[in-house]
Protein backbone atom coordinates (compact mmCIF):
# COMPACT_ATOMS: atom_id res chain seq x y z
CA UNK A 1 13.42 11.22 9.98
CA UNK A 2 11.50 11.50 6.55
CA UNK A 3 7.50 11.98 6.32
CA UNK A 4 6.43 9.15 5.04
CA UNK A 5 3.08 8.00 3.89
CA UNK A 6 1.11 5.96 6.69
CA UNK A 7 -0.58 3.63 3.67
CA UNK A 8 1.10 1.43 1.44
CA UNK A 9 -0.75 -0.35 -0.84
CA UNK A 10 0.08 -3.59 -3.61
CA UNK A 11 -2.85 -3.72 -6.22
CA UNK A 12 -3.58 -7.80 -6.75
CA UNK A 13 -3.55 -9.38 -10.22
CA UNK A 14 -2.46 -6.51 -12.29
CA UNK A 15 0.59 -5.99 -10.40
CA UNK A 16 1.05 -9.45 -8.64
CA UNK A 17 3.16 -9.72 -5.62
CA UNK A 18 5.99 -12.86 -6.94
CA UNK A 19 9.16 -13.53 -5.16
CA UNK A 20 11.53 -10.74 -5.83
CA UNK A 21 12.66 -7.11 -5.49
CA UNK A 22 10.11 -4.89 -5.42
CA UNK A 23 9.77 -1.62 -3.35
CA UNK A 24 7.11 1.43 -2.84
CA UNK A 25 8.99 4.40 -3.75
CA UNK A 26 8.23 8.13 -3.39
CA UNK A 27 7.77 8.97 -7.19
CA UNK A 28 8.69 12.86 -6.40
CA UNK A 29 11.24 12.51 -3.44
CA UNK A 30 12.72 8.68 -4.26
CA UNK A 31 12.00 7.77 -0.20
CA UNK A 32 12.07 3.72 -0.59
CA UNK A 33 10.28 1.44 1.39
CA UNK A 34 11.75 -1.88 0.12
CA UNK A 35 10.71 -5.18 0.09
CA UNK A 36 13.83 -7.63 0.65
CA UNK A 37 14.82 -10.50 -2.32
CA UNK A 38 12.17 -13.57 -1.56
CA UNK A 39 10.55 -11.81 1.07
CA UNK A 40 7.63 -10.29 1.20
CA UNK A 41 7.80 -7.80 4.40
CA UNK A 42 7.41 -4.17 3.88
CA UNK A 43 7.38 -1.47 6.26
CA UNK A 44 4.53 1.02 7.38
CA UNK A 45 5.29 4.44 8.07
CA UNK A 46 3.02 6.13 10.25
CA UNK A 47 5.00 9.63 10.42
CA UNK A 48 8.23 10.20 11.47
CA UNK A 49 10.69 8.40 13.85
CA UNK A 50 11.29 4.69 14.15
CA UNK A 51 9.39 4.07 17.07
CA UNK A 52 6.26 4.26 14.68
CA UNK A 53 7.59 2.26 11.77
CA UNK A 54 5.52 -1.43 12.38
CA UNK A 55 6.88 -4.25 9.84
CA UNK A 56 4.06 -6.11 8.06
CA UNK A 57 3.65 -9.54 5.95
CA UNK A 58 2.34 -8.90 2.35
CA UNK A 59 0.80 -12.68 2.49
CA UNK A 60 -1.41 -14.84 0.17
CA UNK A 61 -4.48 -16.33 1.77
CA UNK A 62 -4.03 -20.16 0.80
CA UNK A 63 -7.94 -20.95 1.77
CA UNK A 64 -8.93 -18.46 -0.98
CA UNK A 65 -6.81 -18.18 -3.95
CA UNK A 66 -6.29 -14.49 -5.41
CA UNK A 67 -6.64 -13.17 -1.92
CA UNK A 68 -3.98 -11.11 0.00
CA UNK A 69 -3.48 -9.09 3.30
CA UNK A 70 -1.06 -7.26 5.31
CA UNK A 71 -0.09 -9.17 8.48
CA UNK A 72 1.71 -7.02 10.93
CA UNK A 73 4.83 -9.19 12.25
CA UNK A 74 4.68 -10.48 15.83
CA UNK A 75 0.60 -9.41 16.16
CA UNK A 76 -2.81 -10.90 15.05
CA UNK A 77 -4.05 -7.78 13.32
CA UNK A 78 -3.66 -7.42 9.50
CA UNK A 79 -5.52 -5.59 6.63
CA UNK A 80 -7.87 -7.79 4.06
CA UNK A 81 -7.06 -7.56 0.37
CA UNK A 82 -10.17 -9.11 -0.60
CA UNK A 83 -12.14 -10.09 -3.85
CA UNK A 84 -13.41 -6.45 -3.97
CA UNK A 85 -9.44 -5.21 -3.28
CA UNK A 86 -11.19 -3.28 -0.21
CA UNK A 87 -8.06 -2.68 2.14
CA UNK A 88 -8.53 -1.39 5.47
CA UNK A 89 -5.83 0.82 7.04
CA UNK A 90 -5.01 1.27 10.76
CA UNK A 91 -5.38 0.09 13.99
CA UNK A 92 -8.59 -1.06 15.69
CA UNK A 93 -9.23 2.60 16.19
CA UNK A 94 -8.64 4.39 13.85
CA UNK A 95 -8.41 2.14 10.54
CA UNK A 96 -10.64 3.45 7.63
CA UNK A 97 -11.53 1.49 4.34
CA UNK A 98 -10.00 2.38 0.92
CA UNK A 99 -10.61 0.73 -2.38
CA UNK A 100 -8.15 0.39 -4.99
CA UNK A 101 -9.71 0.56 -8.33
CA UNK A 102 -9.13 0.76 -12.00
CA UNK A 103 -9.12 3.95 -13.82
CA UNK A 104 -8.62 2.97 -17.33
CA UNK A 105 -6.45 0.43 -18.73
CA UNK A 106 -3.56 0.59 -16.44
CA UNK A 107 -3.92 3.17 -13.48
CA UNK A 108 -5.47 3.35 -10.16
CA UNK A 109 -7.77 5.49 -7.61
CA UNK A 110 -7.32 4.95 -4.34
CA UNK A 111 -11.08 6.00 -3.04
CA UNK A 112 -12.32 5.94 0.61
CA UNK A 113 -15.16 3.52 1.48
CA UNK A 114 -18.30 5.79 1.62
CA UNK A 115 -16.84 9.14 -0.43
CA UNK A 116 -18.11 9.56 -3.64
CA UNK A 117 -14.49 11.50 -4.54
CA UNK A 118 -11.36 9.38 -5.54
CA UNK A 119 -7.75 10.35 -5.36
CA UNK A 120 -6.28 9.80 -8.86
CA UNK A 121 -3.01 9.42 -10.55
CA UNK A 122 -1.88 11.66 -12.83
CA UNK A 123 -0.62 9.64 -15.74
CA UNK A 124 -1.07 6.16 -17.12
CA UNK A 125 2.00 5.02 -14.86
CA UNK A 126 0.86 2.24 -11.94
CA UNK A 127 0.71 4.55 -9.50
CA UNK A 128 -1.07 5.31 -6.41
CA UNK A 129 -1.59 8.61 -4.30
CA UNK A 130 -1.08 8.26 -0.71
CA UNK A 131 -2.48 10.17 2.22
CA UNK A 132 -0.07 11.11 5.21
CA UNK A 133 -0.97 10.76 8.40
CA UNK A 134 0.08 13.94 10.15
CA UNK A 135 -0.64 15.67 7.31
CA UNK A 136 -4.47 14.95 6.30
CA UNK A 137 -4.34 17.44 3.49
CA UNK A 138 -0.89 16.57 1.69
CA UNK A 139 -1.06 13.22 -0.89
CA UNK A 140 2.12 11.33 -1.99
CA UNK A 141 2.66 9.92 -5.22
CA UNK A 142 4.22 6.59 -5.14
CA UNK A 143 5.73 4.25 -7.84
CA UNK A 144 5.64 -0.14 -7.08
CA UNK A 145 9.06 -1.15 -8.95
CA UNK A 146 10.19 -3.96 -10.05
CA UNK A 147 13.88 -3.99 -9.53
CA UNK A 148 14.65 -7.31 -12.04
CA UNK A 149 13.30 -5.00 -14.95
């Protein structure tokens, strides 16, 4: 099974979430994580083999308007996507913080909460770079498509 990245992220507002086909793809390797026409479920890879692939919700919070989070399906737990875009990754014990921030007009660092170093694109493309999670030291590039373009 491919290596994929454990984190997948959705910047909201710049790149807004609308009903659609939209997936995370590997921008060096084409890997596709899709997201399905009018739904918004994607999966999380946590490394390799389907018994660690969980499904989540991309949802909008409707008592706070411009908020999002990641709802896994069938469970309680989810990840925030909150007025500061803070998004926290992983389960109860191991989850860390990330922001998601601008860097310049129209790409994105993905920065841990607490580290003064960001991981940065490359280019002025949206992308993001992705830590694995049995591979701490290797980053993934990933492209969010729009497939109606």
């Amino acid at each position: 099974m491919f290596k994929l990245a454990s984190i997948l992220l959705f910047s909201v507002g710049v790149l807004a979430i609308e009903p659609g086909r939209y997936f995370i793809r590997d921008a060096i390797l084409s890997y596709q994580a899709h997201v399905p026409e009018n739904e918004a479920a994607v999966t999380i890879w946590r490394g390799s083999g389907d018994a660690l692939n969980q499904q989540w919700w991309l949802t909008k919070d409707t008592s706070s308007a411009g908020h999002f989070f990641f709802q896994n399906i069938g469970a309680a737990k989810y990840a925030h996507i909150g007025n500061t875009r803070n998004i926290v990754v992983g389960d109860e014990a191991s989850r860390r913080s990330f922001y998601l921030q601008r860097n310049g007009s129209s790409y994105f660092i993905l920065q841990q909460a607490g580290a003064t170093a960001g991981w940065t694109t490359t280019n002025s493309d949206p992308k993001v770079l992705l830590r694995q999670v049995d591979a701490p030291d290797t980053l993934s590039l990933w492209n969010l498509v729009d497939e109606r373009l």
